[in-house]
Protein backbone atom coordinates (compact mmCIF):
# COMPACT_ATOMS: atom_id res chain seq x y z
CA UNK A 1 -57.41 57.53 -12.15
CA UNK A 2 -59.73 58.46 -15.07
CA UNK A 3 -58.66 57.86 -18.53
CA UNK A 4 -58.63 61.49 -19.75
CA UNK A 5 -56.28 61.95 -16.33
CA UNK A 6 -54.12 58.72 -17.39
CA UNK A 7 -54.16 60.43 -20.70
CA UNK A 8 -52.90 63.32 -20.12
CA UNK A 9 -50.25 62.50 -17.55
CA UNK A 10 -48.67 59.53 -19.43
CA UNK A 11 -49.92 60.17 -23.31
CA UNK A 12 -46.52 62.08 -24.43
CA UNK A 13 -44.10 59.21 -22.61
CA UNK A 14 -46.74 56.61 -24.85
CA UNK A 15 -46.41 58.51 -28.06
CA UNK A 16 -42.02 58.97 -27.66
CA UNK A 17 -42.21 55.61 -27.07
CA UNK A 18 -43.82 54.46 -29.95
CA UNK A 19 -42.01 57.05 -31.98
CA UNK A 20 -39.18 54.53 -30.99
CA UNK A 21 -40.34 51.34 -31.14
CA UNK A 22 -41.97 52.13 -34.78
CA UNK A 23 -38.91 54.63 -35.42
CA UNK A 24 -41.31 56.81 -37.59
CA UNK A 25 -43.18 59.72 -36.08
CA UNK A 26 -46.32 59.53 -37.60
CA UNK A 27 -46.64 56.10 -37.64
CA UNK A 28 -45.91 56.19 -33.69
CA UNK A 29 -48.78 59.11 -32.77
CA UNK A 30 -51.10 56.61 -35.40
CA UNK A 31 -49.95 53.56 -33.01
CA UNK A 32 -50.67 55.22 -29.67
CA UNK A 33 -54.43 56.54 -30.74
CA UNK A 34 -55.02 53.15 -31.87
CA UNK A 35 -54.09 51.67 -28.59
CA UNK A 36 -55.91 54.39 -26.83
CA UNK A 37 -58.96 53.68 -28.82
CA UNK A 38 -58.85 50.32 -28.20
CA UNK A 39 -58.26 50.21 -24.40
CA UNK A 40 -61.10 53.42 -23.49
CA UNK A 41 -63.81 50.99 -23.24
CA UNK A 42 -61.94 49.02 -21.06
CA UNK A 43 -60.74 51.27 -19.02
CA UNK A 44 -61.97 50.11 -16.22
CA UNK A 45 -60.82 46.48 -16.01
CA UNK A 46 -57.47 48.10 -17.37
CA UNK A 47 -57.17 49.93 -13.86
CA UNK A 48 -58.86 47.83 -11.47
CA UNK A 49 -55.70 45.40 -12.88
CA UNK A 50 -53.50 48.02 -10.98
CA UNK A 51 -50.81 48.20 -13.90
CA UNK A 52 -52.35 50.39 -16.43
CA UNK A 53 -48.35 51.15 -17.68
CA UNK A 54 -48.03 47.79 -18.68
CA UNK A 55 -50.74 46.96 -19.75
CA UNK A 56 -50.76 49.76 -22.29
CA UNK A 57 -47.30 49.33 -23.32
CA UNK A 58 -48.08 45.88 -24.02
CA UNK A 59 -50.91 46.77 -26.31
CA UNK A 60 -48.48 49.16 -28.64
CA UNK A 61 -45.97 46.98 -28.94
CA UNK A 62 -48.79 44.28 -30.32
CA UNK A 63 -49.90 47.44 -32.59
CA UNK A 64 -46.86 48.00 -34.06
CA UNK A 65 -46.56 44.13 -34.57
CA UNK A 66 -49.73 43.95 -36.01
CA UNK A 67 -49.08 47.03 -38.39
CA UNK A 68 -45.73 45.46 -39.56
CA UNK A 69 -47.77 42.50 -40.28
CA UNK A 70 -50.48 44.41 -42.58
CA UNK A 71 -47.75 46.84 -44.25
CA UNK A 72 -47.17 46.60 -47.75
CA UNK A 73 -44.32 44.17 -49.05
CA UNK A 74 -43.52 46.83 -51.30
CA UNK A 75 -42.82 49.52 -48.78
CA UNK A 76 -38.86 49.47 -48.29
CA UNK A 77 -36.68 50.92 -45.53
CA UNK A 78 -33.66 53.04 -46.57
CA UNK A 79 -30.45 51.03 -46.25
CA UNK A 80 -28.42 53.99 -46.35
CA UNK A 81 -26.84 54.22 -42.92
CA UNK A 82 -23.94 56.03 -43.69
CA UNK A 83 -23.15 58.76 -41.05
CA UNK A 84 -21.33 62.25 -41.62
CA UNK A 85 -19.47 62.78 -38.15
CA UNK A 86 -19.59 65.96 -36.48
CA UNK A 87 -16.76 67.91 -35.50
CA UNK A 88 -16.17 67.91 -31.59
CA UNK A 89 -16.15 71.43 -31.35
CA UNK A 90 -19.81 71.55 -33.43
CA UNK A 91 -22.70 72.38 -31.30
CA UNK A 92 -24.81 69.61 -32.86
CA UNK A 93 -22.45 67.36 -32.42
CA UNK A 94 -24.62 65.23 -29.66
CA UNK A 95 -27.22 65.67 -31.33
CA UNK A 96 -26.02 64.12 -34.76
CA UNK A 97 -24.16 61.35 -32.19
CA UNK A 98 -28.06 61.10 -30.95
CA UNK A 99 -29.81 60.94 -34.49
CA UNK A 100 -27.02 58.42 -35.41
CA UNK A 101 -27.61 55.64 -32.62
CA UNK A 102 -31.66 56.00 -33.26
CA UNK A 103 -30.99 55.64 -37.02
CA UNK A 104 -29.08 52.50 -36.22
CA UNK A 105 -31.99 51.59 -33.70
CA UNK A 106 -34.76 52.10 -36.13
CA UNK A 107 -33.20 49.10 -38.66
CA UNK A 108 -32.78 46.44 -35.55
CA UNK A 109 -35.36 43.49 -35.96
CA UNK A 110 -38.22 44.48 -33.98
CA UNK A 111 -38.07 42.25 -30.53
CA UNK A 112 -34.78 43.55 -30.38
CA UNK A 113 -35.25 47.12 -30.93
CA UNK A 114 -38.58 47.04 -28.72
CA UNK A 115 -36.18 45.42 -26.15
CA UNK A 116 -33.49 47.85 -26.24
CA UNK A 117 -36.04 50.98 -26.11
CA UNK A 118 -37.98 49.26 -23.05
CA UNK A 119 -34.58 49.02 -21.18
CA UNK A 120 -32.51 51.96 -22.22
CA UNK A 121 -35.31 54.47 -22.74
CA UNK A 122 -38.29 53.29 -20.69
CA UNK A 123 -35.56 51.69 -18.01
CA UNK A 124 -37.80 48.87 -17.41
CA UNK A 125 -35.73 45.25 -16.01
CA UNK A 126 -36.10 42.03 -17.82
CA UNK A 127 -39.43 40.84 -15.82
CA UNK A 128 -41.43 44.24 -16.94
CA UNK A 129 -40.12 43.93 -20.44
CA UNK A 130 -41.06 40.26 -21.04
CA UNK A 131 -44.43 40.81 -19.46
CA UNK A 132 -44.79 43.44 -22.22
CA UNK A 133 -43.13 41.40 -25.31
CA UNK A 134 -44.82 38.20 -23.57
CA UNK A 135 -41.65 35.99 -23.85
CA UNK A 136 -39.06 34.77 -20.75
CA UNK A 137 -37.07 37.57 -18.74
CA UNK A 138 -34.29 35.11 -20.38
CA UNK A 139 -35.31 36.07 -24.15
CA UNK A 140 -35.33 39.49 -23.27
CA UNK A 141 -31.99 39.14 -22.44
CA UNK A 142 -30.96 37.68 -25.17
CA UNK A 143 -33.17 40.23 -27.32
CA UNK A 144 -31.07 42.64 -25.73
CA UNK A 145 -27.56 40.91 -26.23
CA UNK A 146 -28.24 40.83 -30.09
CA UNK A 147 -29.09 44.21 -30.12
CA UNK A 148 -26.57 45.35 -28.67
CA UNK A 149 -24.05 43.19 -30.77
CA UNK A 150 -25.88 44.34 -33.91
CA UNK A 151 -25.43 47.93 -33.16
CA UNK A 152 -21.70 47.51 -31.93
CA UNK A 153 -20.72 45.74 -35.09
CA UNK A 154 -22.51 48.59 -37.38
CA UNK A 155 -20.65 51.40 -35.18
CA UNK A 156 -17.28 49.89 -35.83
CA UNK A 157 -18.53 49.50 -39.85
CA UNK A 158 -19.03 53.33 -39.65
CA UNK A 159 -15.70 54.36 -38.73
């Protein structure tokens, strides 16, 4: 597969799911033309590997680390996490229910909320997602646990 095929067959599932992990929209399309700038040259080896998928979501969620690093400390992320509920009869109600759980998501610490995304959005098991956050399939476990626990405790804080 060439890169411009690769590209165009897989580049919108890369950029949603850096939109996640980075929970910023910009910041995600900024993350995935990074990582596609950086792996073009080696596009080649990145194939002949056989897991190009992997490989690729490996290098954004090391961009997004890498960007977190760099960021300015004085660059803060809004707190407020208060949710209006929707009325069940309200068309947008799944939607706001949708926008809600990301919100919550977006203010995990980032192994976690990389976690969760990998195996609730990407639905990728433990041994794909510790290749990717190079850890044990037993952290990512535990990544997920914590997540999970975090965003359970917040939802019952909301009510």
């Amino acid at each position: 597969m060439t890169f411009d095929d690769y590209v165009r067959v897989r580049g919108p599932a890369l950029v949603r799911l850096a939109r996640l992990i980075a929970g910023d929209r910009h910041l995600g399309e900024d993350l995935v033309q990074e990582v596609l700038t950086k792996a073009f040259p080696r596009w080649g080896r990145i194939v002949a590997g056989g897991r190009p998928d992997v490989y690729l979501r490996q290098m954004l969620v090391n961009a997004h680390i890498s960007w977190r690093r760099k960021r300015s400390s004085a660059e803060l992320v809004d707190g407020d996490t208060r949710v209006e509920r929707a009325d069940r009869a309200d068309i947008g109600a799944e939607t706001a229910a949708r926008d809600a759980i990301w919100r919550q998501i977006r203010l995990l610490p980032t192994n976690q909320r990389v976690a969760v995304v990998l195996r609730y959005y990407e639905d990728l098991d433990d041994v794909a997602i510790a290749e990717i956050l190079n850890c044990s399939p037993v952290t990512v476990r535990t990544h997920i646990m914590r997540g999970l626990a975090a965003l359970r405790a917040r939802e019952g804080s909301l009510r």
